[in-house]
N, C-alpha and C. Protein backbone atom coordinates (compact mmCIF):
# COMPACT_ATOMS: atom_id res chain seq x y z
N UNK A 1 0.85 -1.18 0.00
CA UNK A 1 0.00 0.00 0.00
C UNK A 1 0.89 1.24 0.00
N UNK A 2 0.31 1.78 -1.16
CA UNK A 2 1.24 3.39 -0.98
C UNK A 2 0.72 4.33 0.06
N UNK A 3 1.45 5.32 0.15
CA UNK A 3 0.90 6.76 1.40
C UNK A 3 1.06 7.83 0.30
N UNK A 4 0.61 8.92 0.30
CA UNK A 4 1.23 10.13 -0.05
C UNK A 4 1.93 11.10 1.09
N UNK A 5 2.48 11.91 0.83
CA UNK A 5 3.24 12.64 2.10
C UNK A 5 3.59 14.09 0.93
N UNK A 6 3.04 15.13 2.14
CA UNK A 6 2.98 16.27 1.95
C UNK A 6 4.12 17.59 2.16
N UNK A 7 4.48 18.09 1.89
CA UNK A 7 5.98 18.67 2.18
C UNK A 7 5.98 20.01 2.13
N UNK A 8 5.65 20.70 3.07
CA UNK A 8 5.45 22.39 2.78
C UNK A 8 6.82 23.22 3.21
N UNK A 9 6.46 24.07 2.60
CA UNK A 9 7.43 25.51 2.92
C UNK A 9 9.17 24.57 2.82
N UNK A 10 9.25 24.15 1.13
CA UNK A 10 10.71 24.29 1.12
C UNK A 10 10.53 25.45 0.38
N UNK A 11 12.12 25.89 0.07
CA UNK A 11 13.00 26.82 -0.42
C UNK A 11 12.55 26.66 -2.28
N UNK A 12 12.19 27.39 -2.77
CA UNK A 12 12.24 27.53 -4.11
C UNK A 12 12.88 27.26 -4.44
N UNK A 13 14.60 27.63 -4.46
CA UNK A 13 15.79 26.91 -5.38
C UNK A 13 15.87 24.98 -4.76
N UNK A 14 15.67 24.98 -3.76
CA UNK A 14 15.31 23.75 -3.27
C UNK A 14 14.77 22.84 -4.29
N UNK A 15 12.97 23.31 -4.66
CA UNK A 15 12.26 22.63 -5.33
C UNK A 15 12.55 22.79 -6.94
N UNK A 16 13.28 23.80 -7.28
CA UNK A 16 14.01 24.47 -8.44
C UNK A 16 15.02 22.98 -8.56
N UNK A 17 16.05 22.90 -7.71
CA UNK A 17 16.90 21.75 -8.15
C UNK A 17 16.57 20.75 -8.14
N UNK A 18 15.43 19.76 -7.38
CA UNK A 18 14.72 18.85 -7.28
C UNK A 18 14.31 18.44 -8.91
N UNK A 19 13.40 19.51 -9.20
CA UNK A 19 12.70 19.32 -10.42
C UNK A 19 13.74 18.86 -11.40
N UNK A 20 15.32 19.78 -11.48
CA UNK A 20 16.58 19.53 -12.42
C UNK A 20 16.87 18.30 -12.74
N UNK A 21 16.90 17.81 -11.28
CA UNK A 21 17.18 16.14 -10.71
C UNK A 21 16.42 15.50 -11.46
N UNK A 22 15.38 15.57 -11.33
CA UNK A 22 14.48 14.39 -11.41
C UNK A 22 14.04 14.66 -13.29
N UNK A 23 14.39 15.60 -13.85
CA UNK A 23 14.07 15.77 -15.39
C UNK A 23 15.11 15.38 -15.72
N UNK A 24 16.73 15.04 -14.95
CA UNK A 24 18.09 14.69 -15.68
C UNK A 24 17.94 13.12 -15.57
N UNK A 25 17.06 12.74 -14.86
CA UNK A 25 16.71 11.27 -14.56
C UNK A 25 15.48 10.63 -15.03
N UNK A 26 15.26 11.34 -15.73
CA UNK A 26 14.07 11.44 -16.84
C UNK A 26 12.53 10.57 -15.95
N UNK A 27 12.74 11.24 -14.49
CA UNK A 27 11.66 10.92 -13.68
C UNK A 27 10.64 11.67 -13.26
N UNK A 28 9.50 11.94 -12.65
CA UNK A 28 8.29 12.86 -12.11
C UNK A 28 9.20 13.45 -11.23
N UNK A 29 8.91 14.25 -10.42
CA UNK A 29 9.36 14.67 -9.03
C UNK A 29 9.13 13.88 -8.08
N UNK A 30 7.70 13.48 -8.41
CA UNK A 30 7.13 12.78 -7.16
C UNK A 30 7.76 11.20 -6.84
N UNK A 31 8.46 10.98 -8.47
CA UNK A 31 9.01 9.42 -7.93
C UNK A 31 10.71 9.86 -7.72
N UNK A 32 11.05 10.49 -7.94
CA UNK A 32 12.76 11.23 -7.93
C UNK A 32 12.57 11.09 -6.43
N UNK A 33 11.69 12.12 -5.86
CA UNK A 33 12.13 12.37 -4.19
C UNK A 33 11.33 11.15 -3.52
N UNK A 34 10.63 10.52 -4.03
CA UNK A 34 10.06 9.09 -3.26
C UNK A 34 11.46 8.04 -3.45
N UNK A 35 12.13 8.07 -4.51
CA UNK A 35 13.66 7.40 -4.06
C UNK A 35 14.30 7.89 -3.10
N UNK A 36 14.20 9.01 -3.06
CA UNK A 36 15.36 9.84 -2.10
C UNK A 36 14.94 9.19 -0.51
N UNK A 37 13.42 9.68 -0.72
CA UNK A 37 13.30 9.64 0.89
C UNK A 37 12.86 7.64 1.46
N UNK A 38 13.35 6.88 0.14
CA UNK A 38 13.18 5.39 0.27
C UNK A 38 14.48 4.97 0.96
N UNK A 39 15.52 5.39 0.21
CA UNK A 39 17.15 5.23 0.56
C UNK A 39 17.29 5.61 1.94
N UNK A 40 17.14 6.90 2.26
CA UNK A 40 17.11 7.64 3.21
C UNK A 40 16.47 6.85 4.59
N UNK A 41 15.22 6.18 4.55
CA UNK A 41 14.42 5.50 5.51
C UNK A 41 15.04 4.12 5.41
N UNK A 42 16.09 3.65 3.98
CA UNK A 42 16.27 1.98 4.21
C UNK A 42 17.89 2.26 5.37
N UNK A 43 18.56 3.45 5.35
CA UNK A 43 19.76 3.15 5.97
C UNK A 43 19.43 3.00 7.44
N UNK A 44 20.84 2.39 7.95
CA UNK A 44 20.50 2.38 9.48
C UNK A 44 20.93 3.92 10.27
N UNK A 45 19.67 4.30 11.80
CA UNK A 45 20.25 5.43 11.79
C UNK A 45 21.76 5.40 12.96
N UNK A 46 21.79 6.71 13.45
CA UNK A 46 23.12 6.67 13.75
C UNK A 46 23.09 5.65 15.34
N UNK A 47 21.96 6.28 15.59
CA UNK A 47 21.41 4.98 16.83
C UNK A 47 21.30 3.40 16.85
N UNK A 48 21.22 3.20 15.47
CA UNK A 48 21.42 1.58 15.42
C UNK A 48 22.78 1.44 15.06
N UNK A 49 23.33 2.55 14.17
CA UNK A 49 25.03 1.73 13.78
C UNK A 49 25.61 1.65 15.53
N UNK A 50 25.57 2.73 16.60
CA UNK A 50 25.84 2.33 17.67
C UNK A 50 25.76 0.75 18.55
N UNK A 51 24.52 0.52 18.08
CA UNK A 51 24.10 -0.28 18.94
C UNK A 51 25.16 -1.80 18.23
N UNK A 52 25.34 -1.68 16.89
CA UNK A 52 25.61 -2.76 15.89
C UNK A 52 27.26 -3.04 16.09
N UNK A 53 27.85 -1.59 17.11
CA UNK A 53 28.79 -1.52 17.24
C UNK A 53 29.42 -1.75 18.84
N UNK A 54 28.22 -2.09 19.67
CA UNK A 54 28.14 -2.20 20.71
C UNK A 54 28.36 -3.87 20.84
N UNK A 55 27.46 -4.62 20.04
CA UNK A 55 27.28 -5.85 19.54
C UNK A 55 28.59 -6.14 19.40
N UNK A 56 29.28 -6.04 18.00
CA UNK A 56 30.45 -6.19 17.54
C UNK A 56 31.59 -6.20 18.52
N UNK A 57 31.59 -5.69 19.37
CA UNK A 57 32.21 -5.04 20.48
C UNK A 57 32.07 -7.01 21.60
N UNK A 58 31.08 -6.52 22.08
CA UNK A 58 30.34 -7.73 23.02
C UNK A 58 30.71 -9.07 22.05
N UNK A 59 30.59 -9.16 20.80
CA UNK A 59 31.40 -10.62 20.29
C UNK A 59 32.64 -10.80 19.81
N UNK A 60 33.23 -9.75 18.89
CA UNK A 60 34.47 -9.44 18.65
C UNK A 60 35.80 -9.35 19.56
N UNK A 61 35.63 -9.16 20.71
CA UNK A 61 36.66 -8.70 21.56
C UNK A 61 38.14 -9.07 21.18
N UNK A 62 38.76 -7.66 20.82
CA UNK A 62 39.72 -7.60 20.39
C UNK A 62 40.26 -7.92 18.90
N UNK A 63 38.50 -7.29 17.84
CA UNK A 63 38.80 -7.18 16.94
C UNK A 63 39.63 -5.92 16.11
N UNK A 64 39.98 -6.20 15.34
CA UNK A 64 41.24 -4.49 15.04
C UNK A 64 40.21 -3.08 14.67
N UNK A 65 40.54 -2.20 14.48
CA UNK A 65 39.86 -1.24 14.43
C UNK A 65 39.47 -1.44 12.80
N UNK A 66 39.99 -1.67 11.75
CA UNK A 66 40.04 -2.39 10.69
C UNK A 66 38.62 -2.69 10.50
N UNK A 67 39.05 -3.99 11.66
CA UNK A 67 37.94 -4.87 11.20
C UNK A 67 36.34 -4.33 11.57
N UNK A 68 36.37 -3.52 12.82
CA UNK A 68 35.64 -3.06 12.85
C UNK A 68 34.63 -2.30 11.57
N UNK A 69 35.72 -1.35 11.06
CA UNK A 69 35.37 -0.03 9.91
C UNK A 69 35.25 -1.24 8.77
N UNK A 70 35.34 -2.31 8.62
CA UNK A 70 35.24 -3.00 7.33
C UNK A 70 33.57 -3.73 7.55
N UNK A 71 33.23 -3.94 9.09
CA UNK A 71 31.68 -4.57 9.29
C UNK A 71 30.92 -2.71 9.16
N UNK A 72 31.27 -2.03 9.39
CA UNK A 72 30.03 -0.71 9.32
C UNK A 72 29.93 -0.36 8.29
N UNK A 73 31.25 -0.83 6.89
CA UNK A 73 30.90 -0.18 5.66
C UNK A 73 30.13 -1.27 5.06
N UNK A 74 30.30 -2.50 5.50
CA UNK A 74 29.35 -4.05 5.26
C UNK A 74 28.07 -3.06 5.81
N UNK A 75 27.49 -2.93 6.91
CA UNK A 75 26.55 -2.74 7.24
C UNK A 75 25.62 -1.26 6.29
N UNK A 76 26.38 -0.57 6.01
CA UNK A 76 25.76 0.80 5.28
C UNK A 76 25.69 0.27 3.99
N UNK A 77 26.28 -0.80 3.20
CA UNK A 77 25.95 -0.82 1.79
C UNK A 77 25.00 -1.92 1.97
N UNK A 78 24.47 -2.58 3.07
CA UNK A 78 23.10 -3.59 3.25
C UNK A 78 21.88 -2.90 3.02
């Protein structure tokens, strides 16, 4: 099921470059910024990479810092 979602009072050059975007991507607006704000809602926020790193932490012990930064860039391109 889709939603619609309503977005008031941006900035004219705002909705000015939006429109650029989404005509260089030969898309509506409405599906250009429905990617944007899809990507945007699939990443994890900064509160879960913590927690993922808290984890890592609690099983890893005495993994390298490395290895660490090699599971969070695993985790951001999931």
């Amino acid at each position: 099921m889709t939603k619609t979602v309503q977005i008031r009072d941006l900035d004219e050059e705002v909705v000015a470059e939006l429109k650029a975007r989404a005509a260089r991507a030969r898309q509506s607006l409405s599906t250009y910024v429905g990617q944007i704000l899809t990507e945007a809602a699939s990443r994890p926020t900064p509160e879960q990479l913590l927690e993922r790193v808290e984890g890592l932490r609690k099983i890893g012990r005495g993994a390298t810092h490395e290895e660490i930064m090699e599971e969070l860039r695993r985790i951001r391109e999931s």
